[in-house]
C-alpha atoms as a PDB file:
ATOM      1  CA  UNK A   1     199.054 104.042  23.502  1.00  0.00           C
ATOM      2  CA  UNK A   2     196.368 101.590  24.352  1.00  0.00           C
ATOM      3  CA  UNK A   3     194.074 105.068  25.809  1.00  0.00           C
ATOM      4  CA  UNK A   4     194.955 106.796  22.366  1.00  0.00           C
ATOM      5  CA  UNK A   5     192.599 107.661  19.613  1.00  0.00           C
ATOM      6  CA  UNK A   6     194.469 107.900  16.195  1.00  0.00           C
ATOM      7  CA  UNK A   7     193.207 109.245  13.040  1.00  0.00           C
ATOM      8  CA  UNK A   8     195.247 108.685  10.080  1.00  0.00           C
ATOM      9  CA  UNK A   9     194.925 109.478   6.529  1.00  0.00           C
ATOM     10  CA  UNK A  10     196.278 107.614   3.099  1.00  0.00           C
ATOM     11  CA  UNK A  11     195.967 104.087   5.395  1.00  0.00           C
ATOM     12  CA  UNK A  12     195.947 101.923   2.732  1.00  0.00           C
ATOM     13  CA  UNK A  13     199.283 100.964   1.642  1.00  0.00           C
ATOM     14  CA  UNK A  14     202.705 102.218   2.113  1.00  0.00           C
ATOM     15  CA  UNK A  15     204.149 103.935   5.395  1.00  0.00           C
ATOM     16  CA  UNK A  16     200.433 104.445   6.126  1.00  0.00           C
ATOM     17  CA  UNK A  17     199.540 100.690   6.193  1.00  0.00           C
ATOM     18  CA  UNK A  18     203.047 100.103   8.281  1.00  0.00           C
ATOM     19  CA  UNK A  19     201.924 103.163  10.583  1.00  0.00           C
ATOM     20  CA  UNK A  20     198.189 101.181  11.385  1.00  0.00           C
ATOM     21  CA  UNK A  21     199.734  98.406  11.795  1.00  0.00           C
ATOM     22  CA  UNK A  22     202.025  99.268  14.299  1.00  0.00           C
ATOM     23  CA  UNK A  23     199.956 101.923  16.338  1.00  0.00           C
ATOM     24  CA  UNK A  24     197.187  98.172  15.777  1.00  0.00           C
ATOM     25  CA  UNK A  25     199.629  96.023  18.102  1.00  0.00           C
ATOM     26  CA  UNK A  26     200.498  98.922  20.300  1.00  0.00           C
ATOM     27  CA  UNK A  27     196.810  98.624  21.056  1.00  0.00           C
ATOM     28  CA  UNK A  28     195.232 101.512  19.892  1.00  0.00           C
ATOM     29  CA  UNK A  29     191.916 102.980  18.399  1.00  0.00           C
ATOM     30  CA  UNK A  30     193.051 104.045  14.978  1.00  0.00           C
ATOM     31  CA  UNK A  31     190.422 105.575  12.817  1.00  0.00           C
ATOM     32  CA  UNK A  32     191.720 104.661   8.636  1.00  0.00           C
ATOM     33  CA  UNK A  33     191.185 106.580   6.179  1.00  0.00           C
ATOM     34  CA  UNK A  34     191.959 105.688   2.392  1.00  0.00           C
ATOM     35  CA  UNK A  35     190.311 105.208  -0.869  1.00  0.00           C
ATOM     36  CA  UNK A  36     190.845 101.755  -1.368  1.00  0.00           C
ATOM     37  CA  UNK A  37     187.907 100.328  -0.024  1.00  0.00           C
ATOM     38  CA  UNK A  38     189.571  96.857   0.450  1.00  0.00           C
ATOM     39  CA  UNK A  39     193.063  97.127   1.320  1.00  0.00           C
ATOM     40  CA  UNK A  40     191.414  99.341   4.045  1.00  0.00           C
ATOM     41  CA  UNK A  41     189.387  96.863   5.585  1.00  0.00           C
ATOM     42  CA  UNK A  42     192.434  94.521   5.115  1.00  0.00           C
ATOM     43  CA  UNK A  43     194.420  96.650   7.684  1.00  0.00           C
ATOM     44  CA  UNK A  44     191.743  96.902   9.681  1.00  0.00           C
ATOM     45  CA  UNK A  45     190.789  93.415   9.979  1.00  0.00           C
ATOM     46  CA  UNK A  46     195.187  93.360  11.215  1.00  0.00           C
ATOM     47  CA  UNK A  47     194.882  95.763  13.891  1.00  0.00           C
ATOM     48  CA  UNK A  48     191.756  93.590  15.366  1.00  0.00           C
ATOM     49  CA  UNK A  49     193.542  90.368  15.345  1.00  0.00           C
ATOM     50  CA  UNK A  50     196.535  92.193  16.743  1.00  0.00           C
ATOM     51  CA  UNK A  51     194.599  93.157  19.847  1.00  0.00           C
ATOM     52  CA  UNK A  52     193.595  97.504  18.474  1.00  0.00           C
ATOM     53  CA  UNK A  53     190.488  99.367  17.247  1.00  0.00           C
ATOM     54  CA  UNK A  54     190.025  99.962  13.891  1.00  0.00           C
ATOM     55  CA  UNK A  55     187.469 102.003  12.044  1.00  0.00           C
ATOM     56  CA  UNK A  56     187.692 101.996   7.991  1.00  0.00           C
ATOM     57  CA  UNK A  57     186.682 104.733   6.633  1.00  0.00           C
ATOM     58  CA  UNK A  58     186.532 105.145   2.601  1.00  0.00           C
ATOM     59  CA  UNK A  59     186.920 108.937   1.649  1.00  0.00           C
ATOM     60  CA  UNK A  60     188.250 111.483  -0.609  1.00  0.00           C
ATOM     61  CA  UNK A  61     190.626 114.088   1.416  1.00  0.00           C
ATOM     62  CA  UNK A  62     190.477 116.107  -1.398  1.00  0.00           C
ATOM     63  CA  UNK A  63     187.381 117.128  -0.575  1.00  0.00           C
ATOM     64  CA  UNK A  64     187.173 119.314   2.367  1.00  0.00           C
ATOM     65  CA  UNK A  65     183.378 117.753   2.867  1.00  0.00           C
ATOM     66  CA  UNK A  66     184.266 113.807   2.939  1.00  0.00           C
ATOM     67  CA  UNK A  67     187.289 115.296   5.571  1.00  0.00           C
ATOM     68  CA  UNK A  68     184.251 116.867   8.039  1.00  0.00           C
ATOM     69  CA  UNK A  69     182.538 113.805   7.859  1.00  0.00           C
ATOM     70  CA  UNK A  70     185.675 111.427   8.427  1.00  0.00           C
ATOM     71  CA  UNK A  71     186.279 113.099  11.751  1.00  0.00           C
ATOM     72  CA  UNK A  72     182.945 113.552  13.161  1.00  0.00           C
ATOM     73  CA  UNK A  73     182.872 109.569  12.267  1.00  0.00           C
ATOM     74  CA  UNK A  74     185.880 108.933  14.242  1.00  0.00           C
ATOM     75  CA  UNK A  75     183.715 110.766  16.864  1.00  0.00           C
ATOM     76  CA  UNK A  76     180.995 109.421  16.977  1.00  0.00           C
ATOM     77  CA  UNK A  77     182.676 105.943  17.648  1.00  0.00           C
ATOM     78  CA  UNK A  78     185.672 107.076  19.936  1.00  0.00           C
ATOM     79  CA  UNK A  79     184.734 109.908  21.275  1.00  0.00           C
ATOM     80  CA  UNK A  80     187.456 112.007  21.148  1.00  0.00           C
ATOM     81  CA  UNK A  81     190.385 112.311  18.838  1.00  0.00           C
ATOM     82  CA  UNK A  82     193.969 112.380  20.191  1.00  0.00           C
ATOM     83  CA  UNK A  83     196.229 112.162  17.354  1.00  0.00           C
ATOM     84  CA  UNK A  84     195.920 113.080  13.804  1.00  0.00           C
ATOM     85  CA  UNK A  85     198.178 111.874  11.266  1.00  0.00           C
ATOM     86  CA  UNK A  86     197.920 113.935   7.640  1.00  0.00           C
ATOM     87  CA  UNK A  87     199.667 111.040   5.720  1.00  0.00           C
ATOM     88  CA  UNK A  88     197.576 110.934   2.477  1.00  0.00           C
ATOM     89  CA  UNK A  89     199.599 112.453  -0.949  1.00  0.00           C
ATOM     90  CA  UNK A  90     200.140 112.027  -4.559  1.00  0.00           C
ATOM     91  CA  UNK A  91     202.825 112.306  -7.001  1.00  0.00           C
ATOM     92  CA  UNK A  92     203.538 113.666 -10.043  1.00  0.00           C
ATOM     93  CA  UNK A  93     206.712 113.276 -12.327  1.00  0.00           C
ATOM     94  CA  UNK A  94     206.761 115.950 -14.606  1.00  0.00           C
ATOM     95  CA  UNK A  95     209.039 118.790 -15.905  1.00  0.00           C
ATOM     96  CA  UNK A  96     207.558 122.479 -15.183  1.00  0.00           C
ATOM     97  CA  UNK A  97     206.427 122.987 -18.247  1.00  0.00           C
ATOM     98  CA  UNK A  98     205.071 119.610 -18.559  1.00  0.00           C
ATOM     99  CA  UNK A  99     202.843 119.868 -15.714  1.00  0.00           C
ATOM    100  CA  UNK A 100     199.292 121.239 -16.604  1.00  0.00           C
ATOM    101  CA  UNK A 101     197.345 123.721 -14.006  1.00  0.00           C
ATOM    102  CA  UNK A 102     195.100 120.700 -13.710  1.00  0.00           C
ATOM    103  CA  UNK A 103     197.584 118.647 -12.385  1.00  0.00           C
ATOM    104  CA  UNK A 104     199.018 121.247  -9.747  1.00  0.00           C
ATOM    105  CA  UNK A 105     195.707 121.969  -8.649  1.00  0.00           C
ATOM    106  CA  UNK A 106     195.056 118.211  -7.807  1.00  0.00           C
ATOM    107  CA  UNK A 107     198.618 117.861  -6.384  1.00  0.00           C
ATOM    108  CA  UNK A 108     197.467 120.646  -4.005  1.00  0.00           C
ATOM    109  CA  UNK A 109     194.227 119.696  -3.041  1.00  0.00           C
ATOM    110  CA  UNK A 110     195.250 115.986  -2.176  1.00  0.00           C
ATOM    111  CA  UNK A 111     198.843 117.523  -0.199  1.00  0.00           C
ATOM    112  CA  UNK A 112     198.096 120.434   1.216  1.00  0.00           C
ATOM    113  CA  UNK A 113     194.673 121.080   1.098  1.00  0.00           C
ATOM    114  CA  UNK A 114     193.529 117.660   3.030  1.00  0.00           C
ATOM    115  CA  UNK A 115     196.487 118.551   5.353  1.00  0.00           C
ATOM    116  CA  UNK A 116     194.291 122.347   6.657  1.00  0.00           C
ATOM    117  CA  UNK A 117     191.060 120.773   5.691  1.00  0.00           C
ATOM    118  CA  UNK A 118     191.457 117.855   8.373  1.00  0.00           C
ATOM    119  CA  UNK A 119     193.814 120.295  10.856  1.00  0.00           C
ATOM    120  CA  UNK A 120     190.941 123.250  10.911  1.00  0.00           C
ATOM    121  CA  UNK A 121     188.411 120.679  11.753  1.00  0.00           C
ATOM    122  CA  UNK A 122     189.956 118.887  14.184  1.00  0.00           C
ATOM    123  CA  UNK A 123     191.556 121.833  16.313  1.00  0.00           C
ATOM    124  CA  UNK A 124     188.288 122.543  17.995  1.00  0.00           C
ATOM    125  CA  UNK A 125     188.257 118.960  18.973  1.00  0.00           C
ATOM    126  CA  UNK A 126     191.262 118.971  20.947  1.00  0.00           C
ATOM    127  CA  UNK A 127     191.364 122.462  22.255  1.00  0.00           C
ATOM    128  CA  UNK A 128     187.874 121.035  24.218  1.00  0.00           C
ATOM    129  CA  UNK A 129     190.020 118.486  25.340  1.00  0.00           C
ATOM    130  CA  UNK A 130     192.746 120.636  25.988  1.00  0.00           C
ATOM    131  CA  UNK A 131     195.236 117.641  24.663  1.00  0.00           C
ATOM    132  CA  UNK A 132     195.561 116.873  21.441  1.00  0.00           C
ATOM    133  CA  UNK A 133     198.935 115.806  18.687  1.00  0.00           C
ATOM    134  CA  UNK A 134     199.186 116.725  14.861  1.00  0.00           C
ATOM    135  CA  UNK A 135     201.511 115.051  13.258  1.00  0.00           C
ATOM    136  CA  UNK A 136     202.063 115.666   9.465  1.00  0.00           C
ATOM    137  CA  UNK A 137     204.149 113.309   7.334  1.00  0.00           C
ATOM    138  CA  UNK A 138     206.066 115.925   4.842  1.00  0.00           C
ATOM    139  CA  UNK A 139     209.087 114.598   2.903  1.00  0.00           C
ATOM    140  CA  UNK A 140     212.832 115.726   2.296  1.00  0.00           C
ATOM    141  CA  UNK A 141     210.779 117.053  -0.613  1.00  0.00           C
ATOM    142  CA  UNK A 142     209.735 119.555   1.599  1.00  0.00           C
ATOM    143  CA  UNK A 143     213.095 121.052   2.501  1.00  0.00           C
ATOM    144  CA  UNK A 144     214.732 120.482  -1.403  1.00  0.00           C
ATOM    145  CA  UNK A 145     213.372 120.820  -4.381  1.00  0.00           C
ATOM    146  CA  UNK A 146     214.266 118.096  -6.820  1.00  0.00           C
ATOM    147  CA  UNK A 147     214.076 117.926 -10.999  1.00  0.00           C
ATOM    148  CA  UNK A 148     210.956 116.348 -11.879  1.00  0.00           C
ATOM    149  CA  UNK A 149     208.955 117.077  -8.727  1.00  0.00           C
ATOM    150  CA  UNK A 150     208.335 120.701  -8.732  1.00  0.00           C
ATOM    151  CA  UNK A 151     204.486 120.291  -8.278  1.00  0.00           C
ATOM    152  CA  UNK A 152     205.300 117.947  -5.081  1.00  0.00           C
ATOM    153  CA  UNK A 153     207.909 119.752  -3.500  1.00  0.00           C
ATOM    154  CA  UNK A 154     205.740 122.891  -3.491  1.00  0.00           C
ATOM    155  CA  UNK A 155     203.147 120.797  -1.879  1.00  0.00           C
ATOM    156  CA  UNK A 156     205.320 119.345   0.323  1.00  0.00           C
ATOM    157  CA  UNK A 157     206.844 123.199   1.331  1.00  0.00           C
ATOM    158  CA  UNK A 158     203.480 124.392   1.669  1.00  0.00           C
ATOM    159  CA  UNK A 159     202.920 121.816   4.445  1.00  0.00           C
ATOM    160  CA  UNK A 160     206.361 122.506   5.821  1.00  0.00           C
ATOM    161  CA  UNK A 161     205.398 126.375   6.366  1.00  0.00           C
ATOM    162  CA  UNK A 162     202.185 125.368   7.641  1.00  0.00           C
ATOM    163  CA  UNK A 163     203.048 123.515  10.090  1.00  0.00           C
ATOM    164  CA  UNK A 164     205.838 125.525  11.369  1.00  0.00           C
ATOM    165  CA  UNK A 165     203.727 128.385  11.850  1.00  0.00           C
ATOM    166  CA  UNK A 166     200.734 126.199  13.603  1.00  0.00           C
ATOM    167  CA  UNK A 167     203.380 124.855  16.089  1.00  0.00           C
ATOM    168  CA  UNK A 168     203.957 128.706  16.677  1.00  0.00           C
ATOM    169  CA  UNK A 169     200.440 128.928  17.306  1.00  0.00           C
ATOM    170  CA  UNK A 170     199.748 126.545  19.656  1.00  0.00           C
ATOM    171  CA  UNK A 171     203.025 127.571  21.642  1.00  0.00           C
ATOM    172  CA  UNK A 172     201.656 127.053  25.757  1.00  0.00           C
ATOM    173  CA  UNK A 173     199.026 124.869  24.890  1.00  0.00           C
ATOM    174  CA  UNK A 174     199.064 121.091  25.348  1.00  0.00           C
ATOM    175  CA  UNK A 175     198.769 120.365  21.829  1.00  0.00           C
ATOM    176  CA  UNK A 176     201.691 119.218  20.100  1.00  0.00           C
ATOM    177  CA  UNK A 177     202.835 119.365  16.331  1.00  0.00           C
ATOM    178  CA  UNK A 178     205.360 116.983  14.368  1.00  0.00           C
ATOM    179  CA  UNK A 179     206.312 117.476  10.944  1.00  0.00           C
ATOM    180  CA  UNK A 180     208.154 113.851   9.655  1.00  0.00           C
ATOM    181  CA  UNK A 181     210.838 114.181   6.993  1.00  0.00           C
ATOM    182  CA  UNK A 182     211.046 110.900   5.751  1.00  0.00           C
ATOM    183  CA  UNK A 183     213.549 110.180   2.778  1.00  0.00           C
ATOM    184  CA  UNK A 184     212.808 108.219   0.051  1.00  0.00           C
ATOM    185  CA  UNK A 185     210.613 105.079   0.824  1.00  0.00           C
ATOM    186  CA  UNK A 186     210.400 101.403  -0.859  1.00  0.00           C
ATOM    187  CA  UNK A 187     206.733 102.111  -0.986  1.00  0.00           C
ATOM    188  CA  UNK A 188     204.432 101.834  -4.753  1.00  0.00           C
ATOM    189  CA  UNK A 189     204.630 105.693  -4.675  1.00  0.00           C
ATOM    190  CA  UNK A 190     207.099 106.437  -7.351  1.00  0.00           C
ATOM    191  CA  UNK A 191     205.439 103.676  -9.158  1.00  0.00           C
ATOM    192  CA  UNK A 192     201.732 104.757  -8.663  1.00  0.00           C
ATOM    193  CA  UNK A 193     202.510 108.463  -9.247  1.00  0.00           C
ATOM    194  CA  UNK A 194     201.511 109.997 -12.210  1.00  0.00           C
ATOM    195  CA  UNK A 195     203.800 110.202 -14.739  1.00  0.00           C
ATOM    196  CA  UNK A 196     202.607 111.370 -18.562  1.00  0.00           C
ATOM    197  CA  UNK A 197     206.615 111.489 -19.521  1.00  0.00           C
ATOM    198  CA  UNK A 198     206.883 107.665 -19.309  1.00  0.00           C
ATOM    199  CA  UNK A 199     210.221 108.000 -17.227  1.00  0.00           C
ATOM    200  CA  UNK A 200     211.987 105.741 -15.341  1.00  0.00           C
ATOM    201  CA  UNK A 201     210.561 105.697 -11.596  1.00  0.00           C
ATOM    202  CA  UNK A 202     213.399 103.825  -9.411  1.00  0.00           C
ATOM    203  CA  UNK A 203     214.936 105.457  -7.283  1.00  0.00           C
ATOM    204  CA  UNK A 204     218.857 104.499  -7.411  1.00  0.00           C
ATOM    205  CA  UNK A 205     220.216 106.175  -4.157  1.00  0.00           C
ATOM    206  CA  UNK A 206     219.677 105.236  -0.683  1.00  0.00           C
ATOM    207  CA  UNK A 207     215.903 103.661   0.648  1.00  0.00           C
ATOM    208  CA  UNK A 208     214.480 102.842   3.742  1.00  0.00           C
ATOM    209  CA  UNK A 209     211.968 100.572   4.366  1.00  0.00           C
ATOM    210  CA  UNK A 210     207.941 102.046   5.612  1.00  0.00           C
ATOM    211  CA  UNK A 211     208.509 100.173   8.872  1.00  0.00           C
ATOM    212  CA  UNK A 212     211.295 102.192   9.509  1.00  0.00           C
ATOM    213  CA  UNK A 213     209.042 105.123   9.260  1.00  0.00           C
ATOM    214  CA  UNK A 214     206.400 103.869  10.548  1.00  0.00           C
ATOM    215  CA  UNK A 215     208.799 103.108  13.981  1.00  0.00           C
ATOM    216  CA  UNK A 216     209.439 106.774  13.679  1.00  0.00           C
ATOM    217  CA  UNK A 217     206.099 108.199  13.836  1.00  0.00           C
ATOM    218  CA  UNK A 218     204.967 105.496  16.585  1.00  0.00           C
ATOM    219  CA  UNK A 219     207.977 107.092  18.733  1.00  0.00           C
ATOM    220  CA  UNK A 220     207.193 110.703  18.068  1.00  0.00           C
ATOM    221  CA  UNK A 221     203.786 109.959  19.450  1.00  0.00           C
ATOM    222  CA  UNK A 222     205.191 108.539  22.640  1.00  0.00           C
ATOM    223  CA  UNK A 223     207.552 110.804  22.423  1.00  0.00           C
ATOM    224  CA  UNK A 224     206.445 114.306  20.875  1.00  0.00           C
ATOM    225  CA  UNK A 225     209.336 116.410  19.404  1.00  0.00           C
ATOM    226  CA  UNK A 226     208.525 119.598  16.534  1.00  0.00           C
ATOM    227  CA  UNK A 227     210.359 117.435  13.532  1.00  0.00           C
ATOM    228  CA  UNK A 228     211.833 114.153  13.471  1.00  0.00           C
ATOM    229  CA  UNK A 229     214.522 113.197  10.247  1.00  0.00           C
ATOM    230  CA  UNK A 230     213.797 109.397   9.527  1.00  0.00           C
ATOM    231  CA  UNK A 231     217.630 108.888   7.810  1.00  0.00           C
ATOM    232  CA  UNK A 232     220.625 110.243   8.947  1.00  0.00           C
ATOM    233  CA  UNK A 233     221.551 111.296   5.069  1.00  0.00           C
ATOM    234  CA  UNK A 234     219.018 113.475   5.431  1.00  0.00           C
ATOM    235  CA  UNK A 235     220.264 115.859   8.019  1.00  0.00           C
ATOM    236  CA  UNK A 236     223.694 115.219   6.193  1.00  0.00           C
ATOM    237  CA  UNK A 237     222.098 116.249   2.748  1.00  0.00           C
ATOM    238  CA  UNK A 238     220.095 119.488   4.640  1.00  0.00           C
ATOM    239  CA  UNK A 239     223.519 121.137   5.829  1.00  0.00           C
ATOM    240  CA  UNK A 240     225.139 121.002   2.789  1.00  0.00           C
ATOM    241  CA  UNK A 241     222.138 122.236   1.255  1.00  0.00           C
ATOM    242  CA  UNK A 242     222.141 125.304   3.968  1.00  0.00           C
ATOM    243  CA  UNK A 243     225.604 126.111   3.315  1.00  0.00           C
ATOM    244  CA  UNK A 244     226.226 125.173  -0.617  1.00  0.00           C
ATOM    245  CA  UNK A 245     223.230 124.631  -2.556  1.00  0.00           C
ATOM    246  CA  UNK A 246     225.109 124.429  -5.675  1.00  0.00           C
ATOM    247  CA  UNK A 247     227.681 122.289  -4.744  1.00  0.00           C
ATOM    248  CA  UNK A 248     224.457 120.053  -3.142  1.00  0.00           C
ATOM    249  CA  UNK A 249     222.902 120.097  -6.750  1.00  0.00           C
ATOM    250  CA  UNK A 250     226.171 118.479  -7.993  1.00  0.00           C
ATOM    251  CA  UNK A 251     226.142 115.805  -5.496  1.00  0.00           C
ATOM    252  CA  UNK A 252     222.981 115.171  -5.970  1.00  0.00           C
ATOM    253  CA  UNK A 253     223.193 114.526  -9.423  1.00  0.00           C
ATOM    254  CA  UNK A 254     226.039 112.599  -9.222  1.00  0.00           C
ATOM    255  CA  UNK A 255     225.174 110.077  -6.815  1.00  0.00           C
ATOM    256  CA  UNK A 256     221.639 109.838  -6.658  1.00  0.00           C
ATOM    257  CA  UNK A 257     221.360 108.338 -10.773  1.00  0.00           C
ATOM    258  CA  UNK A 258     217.969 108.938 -11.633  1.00  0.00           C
ATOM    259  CA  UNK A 259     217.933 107.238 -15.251  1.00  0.00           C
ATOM    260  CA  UNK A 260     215.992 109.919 -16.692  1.00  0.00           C
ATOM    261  CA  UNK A 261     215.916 112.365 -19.642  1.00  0.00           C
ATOM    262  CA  UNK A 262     214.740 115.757 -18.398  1.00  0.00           C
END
């Protein structure tokens, strides 16, 4: 890890921050990427003490711009980039008709957007090195939809496709790809995401914690495999899903108690 260059978006908080951290002690050069100008630096000043590189880098990956310039930053410092991380995403709690085209749009840009933005620019990158890892933190959102998330599950699928068809792709080559399916997260997400309904944002079924996650993406760069589930409910919840979507609904429902009026 200690040879590794990491790039790694929405580095600010959350399974982000956890991710830094850990790749920080492991020893490696991790470029961060956030807008939070001073949580950033706060992580990064962490990985220095705990013996990595860290380069803070304020940007927007909305915008496909601030993305070109974030990487041919990381560049310019490190030389080379050897593992991307598309971690950066927004919420929105909303009912379909609720959500506006505004909103989806900005859902999409900050998702999925940021996630082929950063992937089409770096590709060159590691092809020229011939080595290279892209690792893109999806969600269970991304397998199931869910009531009051259409606008990020569809993100979340979109990133889920995409990924499964660059891994395709780059069959032969010594790039690798790693989509993370982490379950629901005791993170500021649900709290920070937007939410013009005024609902209830706790989450009332099973949580893990963002070091948990952050272990798992650590170990799936030492250790490249195509998707990695970070809870064991999850594969549980995807079968039942595959072979009883209905019934899945109902379970759903029933034990995961969202206090919310749809």
């Amino acid at each position: 890890m200690r040879d590794k260059v990491i790039l790694l978006t929405g580095a600010s908080a959350g399974i982000g921050r956890e991710t830094a951290l850990a790749l920080g002690k492991k020893g490696a050069s991790v470029a961060l990427c956030a807008r939070r100008g001073n949580l950033l630096k706060e992580v990064a000043d962490k990985i220095e003490a705990s013996g990595g590189k860290a380069l803070p880098l304020v940007a927007d990956v909305s915008d496909s711009k601030q993305i070109d310039s974030l990487i041919e930053q990381t560049l310019g410092r490190f030389q080379r980039i050897d593992v991307l991380i598309n971690n950066a995403a927004s919420g929105l709690l909303a009912t379909v008709e609720e959500t506006t085209p505004d909103q989806m749009e900005r859902l999409w840009q900050v998702n999925f957007m940021s996630t082929f933005y950063a992937i089409r620019k770096v590709l060159p990158v590691m092809r020229k090195q011939n080595a290279g890892h892209i690792i893109t933190i999806a969600s269970m959102s991304g397998r199931r939809g869910a009531a009051l998330k259409s606008a990020y599950c569809v993100t979340k699928f979109a990133q889920v496709g995409f990924m499964e068809s660059l891994r395709m792709e780059l069959a032969g080559t010594n790039i690798h790809t790693t989509l993370i399916f982490p379950g629901a997260t005791d993170t500021d997400f649900f709290a920070a995401m937007e939410n013009p309904g005024k609902r209830d944002t706790r989450w009332y079924g099973p949580m893990q914690k963002p070091d948990q996650v952050a272990e798992v993406i650590v170990h799936a760069i030492e250790k490249p495999s195509a998707e990695v589930l970070s809870q064991k409910i999850g594969r549980l919840q995807l079968m039942l899903h595959a072979t009883s979507p209905a019934f899945t609904d109902w379970l759903v429902r029933n034990t995961v108690k969202r206090k919310q009026k749809i």
